[in-house]
Every structure is written in structure tokens, then in C-alpha cells.
Protein backbone atom coordinates (compact mmCIF):
# COMPACT_ATOMS: atom_id res chain seq x y z
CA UNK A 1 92.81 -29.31 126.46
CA UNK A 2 94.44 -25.85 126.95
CA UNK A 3 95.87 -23.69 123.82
CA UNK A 4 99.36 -23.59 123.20
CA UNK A 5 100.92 -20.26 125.43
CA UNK A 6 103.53 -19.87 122.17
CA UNK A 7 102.74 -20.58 118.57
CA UNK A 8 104.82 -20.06 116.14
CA UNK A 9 105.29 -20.05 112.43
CA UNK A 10 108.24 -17.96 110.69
CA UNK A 11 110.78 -16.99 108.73
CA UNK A 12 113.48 -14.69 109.42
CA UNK A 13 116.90 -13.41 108.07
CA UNK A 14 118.91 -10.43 106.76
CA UNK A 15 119.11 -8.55 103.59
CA UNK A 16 118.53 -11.08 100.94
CA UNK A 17 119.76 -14.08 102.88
CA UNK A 18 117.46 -16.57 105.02
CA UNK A 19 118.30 -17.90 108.21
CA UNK A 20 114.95 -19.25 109.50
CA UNK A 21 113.13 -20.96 106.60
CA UNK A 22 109.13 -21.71 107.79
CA UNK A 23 110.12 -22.50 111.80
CA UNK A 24 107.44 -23.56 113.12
CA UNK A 25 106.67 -24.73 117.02
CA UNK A 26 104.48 -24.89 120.12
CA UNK A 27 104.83 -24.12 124.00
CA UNK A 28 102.54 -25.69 126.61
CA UNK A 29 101.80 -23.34 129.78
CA UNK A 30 104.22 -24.87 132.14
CA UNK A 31 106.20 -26.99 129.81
CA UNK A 32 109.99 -26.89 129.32
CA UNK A 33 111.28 -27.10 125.59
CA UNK A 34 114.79 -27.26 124.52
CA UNK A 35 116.35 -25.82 121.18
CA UNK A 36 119.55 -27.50 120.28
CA UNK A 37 121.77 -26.61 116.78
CA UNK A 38 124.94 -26.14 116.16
CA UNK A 39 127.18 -22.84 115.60
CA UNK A 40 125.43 -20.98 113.00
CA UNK A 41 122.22 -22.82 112.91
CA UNK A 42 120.26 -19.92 113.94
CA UNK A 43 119.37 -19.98 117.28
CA UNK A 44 120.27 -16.16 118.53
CA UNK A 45 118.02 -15.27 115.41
CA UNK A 46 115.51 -17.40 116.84
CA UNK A 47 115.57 -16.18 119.83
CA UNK A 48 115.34 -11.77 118.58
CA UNK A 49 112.12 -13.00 116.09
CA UNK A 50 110.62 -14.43 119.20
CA UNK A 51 110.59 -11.37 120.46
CA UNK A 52 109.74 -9.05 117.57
CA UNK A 53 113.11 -7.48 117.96
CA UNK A 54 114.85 -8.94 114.53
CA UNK A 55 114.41 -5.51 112.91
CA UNK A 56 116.16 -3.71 115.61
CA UNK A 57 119.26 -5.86 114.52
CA UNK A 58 118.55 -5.15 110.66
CA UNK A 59 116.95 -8.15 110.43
CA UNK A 60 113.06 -9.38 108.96
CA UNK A 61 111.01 -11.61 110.54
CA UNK A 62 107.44 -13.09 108.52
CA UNK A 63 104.60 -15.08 110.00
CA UNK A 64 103.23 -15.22 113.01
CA UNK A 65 104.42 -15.12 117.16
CA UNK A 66 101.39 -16.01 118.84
CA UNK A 67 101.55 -15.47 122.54
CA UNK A 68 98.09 -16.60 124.66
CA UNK A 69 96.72 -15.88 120.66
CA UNK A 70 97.96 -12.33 119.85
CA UNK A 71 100.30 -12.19 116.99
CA UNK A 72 103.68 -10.38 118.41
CA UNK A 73 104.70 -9.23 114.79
CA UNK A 74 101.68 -7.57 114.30
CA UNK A 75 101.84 -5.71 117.53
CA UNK A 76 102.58 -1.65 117.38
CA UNK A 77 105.72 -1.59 118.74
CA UNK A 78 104.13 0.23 121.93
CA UNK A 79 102.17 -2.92 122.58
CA UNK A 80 105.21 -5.46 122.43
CA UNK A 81 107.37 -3.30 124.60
CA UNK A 82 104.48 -3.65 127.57
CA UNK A 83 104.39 -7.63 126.42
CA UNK A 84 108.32 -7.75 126.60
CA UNK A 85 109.22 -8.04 130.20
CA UNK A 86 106.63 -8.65 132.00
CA UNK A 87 104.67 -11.82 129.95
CA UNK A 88 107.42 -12.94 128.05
CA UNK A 89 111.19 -12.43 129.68
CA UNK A 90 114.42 -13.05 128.71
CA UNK A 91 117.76 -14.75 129.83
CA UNK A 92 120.32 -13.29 128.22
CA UNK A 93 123.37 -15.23 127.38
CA UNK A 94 125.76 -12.36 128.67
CA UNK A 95 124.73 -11.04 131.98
CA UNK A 96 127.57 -8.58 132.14
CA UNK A 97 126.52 -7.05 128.92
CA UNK A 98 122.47 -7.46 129.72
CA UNK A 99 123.57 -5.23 132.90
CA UNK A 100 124.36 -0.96 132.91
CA UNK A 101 127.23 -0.77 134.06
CA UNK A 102 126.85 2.77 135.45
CA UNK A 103 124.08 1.70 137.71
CA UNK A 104 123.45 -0.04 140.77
CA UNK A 105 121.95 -3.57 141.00
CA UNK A 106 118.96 -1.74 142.74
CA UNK A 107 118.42 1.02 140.03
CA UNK A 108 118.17 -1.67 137.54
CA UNK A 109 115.63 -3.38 139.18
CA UNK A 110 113.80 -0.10 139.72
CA UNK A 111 113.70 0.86 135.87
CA UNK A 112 112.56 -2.83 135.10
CA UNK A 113 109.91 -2.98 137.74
CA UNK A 114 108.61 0.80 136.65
CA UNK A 115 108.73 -0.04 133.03
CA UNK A 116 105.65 -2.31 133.44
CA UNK A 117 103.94 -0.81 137.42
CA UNK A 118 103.00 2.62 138.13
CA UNK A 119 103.56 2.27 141.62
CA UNK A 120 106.58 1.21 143.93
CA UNK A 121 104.33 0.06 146.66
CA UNK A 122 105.46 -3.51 146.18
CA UNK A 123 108.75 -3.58 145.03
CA UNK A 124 110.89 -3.94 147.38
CA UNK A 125 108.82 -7.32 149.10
CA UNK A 126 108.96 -8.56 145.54
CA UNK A 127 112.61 -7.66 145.06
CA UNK A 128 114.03 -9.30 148.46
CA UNK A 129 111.74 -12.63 147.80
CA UNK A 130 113.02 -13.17 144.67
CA UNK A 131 117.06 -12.54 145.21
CA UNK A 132 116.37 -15.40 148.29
CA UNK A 133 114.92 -17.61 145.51
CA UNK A 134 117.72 -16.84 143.60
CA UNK A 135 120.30 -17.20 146.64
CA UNK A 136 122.09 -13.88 146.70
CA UNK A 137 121.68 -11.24 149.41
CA UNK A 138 119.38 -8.71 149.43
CA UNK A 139 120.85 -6.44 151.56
CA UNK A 140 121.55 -2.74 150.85
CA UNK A 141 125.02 -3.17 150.72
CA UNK A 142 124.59 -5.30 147.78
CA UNK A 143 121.85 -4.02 146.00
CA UNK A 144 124.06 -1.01 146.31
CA UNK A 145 126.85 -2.42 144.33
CA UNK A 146 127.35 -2.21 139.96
CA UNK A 147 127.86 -5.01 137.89
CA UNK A 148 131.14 -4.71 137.74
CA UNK A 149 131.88 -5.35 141.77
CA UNK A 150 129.83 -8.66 141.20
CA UNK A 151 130.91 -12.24 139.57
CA UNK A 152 129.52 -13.48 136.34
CA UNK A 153 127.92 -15.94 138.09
CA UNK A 154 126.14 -13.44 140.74
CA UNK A 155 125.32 -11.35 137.41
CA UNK A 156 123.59 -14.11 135.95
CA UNK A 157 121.36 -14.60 139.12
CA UNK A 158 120.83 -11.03 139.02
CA UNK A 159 119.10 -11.11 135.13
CA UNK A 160 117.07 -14.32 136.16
CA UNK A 161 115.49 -12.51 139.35
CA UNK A 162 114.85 -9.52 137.01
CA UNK A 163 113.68 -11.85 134.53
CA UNK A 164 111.04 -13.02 136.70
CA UNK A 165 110.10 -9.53 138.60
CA UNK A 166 106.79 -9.35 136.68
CA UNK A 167 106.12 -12.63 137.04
CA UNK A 168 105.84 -13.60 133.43
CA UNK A 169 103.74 -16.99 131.83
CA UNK A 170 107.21 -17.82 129.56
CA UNK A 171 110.64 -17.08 129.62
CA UNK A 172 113.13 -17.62 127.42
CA UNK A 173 116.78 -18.40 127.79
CA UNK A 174 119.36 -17.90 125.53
CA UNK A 175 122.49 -20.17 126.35
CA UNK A 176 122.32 -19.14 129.82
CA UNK A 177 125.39 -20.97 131.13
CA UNK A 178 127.45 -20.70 128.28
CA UNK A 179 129.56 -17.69 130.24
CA UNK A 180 129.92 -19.72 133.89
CA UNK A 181 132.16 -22.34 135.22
CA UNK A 182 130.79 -25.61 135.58
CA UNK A 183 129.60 -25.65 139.19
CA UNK A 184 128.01 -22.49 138.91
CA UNK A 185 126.25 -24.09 135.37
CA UNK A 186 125.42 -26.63 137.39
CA UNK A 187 123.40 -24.06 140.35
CA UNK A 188 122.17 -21.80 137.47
CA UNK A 189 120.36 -25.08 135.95
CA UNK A 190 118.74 -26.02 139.26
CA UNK A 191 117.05 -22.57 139.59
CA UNK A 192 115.86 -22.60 136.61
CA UNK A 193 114.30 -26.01 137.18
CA UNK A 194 113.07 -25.48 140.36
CA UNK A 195 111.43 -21.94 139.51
CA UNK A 196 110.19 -23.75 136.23
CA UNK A 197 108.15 -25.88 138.41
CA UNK A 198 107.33 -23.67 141.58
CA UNK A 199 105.57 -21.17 139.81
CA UNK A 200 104.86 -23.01 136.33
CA UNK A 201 106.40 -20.85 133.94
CA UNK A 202 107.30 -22.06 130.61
CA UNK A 203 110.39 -22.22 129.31
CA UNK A 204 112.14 -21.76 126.19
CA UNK A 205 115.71 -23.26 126.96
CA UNK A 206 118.34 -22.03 123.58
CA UNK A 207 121.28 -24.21 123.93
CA UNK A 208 124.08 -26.37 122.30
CA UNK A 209 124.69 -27.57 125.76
CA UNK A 210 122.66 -31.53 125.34
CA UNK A 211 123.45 -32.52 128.94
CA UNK A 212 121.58 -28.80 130.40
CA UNK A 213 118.82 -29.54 127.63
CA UNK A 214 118.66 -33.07 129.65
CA UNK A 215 118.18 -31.73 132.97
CA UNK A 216 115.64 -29.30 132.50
CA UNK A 217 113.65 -30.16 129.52
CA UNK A 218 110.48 -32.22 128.37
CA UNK A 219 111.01 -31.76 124.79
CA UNK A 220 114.02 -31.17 121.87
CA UNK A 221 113.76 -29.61 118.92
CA UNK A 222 116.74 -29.43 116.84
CA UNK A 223 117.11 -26.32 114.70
CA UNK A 224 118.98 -27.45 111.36
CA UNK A 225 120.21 -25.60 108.62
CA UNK A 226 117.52 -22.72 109.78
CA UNK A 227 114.57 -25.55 109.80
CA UNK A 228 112.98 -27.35 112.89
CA UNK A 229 113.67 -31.00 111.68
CA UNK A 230 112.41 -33.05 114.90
CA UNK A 231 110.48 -32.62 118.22
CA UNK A 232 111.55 -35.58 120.52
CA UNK A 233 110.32 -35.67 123.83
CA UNK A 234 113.69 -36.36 126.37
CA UNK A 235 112.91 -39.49 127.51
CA UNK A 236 113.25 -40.70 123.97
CA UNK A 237 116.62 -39.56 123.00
CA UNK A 238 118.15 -42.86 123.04
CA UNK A 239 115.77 -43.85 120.33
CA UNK A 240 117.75 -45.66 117.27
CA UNK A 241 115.13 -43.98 114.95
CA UNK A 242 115.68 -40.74 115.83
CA UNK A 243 116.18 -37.85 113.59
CA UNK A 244 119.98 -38.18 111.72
CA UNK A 245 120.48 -34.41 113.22
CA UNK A 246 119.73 -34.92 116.52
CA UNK A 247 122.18 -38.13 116.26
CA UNK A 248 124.96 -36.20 115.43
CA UNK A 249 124.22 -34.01 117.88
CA UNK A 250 124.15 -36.61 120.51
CA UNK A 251 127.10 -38.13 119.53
CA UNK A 252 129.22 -35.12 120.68
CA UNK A 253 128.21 -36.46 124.42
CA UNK A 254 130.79 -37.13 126.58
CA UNK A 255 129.18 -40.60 127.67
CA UNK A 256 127.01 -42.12 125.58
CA UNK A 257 122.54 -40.39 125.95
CA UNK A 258 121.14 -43.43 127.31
CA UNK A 259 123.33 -43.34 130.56
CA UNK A 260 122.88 -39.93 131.29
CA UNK A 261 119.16 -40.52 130.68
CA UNK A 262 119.56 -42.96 133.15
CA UNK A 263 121.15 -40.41 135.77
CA UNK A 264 118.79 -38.15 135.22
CA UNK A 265 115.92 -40.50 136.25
CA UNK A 266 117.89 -41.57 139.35
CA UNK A 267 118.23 -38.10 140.44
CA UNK A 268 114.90 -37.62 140.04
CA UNK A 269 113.74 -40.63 141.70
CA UNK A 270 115.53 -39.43 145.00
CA UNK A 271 114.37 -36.16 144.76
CA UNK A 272 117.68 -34.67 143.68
CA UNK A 273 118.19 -31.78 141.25
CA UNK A 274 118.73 -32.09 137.57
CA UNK A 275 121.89 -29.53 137.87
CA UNK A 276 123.77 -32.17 139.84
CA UNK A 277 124.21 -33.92 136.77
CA UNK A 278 126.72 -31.81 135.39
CA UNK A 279 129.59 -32.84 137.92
CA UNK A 280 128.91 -36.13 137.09
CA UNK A 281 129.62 -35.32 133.66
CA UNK A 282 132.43 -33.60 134.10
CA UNK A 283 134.28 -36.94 135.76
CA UNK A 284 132.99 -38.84 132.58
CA UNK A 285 130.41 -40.71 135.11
């Protein structure tokens, strides 16, 4: 059996105060695991000790990150910048914010690509491939534009593509929908899914969103009160024994877990995409 890609055993917080109280979790190369919690359960803190970037936010982070088995809290900070980016890459919840402003889509995927290659021989075969996979143009006119003269949505597609410029073994995403309208929630999820399996990348999904978590993930853990309380794998959500937590989480469903279970499985039966779920959802099925 292969090692876990992620390992993980922490605890994190600020000042005196714990958030994260002895997390500890596992990612399979190539599997998809959700984290689910409510407001304030400490997911966004999750997500910055991940990535060794806690203290940056005046924030501590104890244990042990192991990525492929190197600890990313013991890392000089020269090491985890060249890890950052191009093994393990980020979603960002805002894509507006994640983007410079002053710059133009292509500049930004200039400084990412240069950040981890020393030469540009590649990068523009690399860049056009992936803003196809993606499904925006990549045209100069439009690699010429800022973030501003783009949606949210387009934005979002933009910080996935650069997500994934390095070609990285995990990425994680932090409530990556959580700024779009439904049908665009609903495209977002199916590239993710899609890439997720093309090209085998794990995937760290950070969401309170249960029906995304159902189309794209293998596994759930719920984060409670700044502990891991359950792993469940998806297809045993509608189990009456599960974890009190991840109950009242599923109880906030607009139709009950078992029949969206249910859709899920049918769309994958025919060969249909997960993200197609979400309009069925949003007519209450």
C-alpha cells in the first residue's frame, strides 16, 4: 500500500487561545476529502497551518504537516515557499482578493510560473492548455485584461488554472464557491472533479457547503469545536449511527442526505457530472 501524500497531526491558535486542539488526518494520492464545520469551527485556520503560514497571520501552529514525509513546520521558510505552489496549491475562497489588481491576468501567471521555473520556454503551451481545461479564452486580448475587467466567476477559473500551473500532487480549496452564483458553483464543482480525476491530484475540499462536499468527495471529516470528531466515507452519510455532529450538519440539507446520495449515484451511473447536482437542489429535487 502507498503512504499517505498528507499527514497530519496539530494544534494551532492565537495568543493564548486554541482553535485546533490535536487535528489529526490523512490524504491518499488521488483521493478527494471533504472538511465540513460550521462558522467558527476553524476551518480557515486549518487551512493557513496546512500551509505553514499560521504565523504570518499571528498565529502558532505545533506538530507535524507531513507532505510525501517531510514535516512542513519544520521547513526553513525558504524551503516551504518552493513547496507552496508548485506541490501543494491553493484555492482561495476570494479570487478577487487572491488576484493584483494592478496586473494583467498574464503577468500573474508569469510571476507564479517564475516563482518555481527558471525558464519561460514552456509557459505559454502550459498556460493556453490549461485556461481550455478551465474553459476561458486564452487569447491575448484576455490574458491582457486585470481582474477587475473579469467576473468573479472568470476570476475563480483564473486561480484554479494558476493553481494547477506547476502541476502540483494536492491542492487545497478553501470554500471555493462560496463567492459565485449557483450555476457557476455548479461549473466550478465539475472542474474540480474532472481535473481531480484527469490528472489524479488530491484534494483537500474546505467547505460548509454538504451538497459540493457530496459531489466531489470520497470522504468527510467534520471539524468540531477545533477537533476532527468523524471520518465517514460519502457513501455512508445516511448512516443512523453516524457521528451526532455530522447529523446536525446534515440536517441543514435542503432534502433529506439519502436522496441526494441517491442523485449523485444516478449521475454517475450515466456518466454525468457531480456539479449538475446543484440545480437539482436548488428546485428542492
Amino acid at each position: 500500500m502507498s503512504e499517505a501524500l498528507l499527514k497530519v497531526h496539530l494544534s494551532a491558535g492565537y495568543g493564548k487561545s486554541t482553535v485546533l486542539d490535536n487535528i489529526e488526518l490523512e490524504l491518499w494520492p488521488g483521493e478527494c476529502l471533504g472538511i465540513v464545520g460550521t462558522s467558527g469551527a476553524g476551518k480557515s485556520t486549518l487551512m493557513l497551518a496546512l500551509l505553514n503560514l499560521l504565523p504570518w497571520r499571528g498565529g502558532w501552529v505545533r506538530g507535524e504537516v507531513r507532505m510525501n514525509g517531510r514535516d512542513i513546520l519544520s521547513m526553513k521558510d525558504r524551503d516551504a515557499r518552493r513547496l507552496r505552489g508548485k506541490e501543494i496549491a491553493l484555492v482561495p475562497q476570494s479570487p478577487m482578493s487572491a488576484l493584483n489588481p494592478a496586473l494583467s491576468l498574464r503577468s500573474q501567471f508569469r510571476e507564479a510560473w517564475t516563482a518555481h521555473e527558471s525558464s519561460l520556454v514552456n509557459f505559454d503551451t502550459r498556460l493556453r492548455s490549461l485556461l481550455l481545461r478551465v474553459q476561458l479564452p486564452s487569447d491575448d486580448a484576455f490574458l491582457n485584461r486585470k481582474p477587475g475587467e473579469i467576473s468573479v466567476g472568470q476570476a475563480q477559473r483564473i486561480t484554479l488554472a494558476m493553481a494547477l500551473l506547476h502541476r502540483p500532487a494536492l491542492l487545497i480549496a478553501d470554500e471555493p464557491t462560496s463567492a459565485l452564483d449557483p450555476v457557476t458553483q455548479a461549473e466550478i464543482i465539475q472542474l474540480l472533479r474532472g481535473i481531480q480525476r484527469e490528472e489524479g491530484v488530491a484534494l483537500l475540499y474546505i467547505s460548509h457547503d454538504l451538497v459540493s462536499v457530496l459531489q466531489l468527495c470520497d470522504c468527510v471529516s467534520v471539524l468540531d469545536h477545533g477537533r476532527i470528531v468523524t471520518r465517514t466515507p460519502v457513501d455512508a452519510l445516511a448512516d443512523p449511527a453516524a457521528h451526532p455532529a455530522l447529523k446536525s450538519l446534515l440536517a441543514t440539507l435542503p432534502v433529506p442526505v439519502a436522496t441526494l446520495l441517491e442523485h449523485v449515484r444516478s449521475a454517475q451511473s450515466n456518466e454525468q457530472c457531480r456539479g449538475e447536482l446543484n440545480p437539482l437542489v436548488s428546485r428542492e429535487l
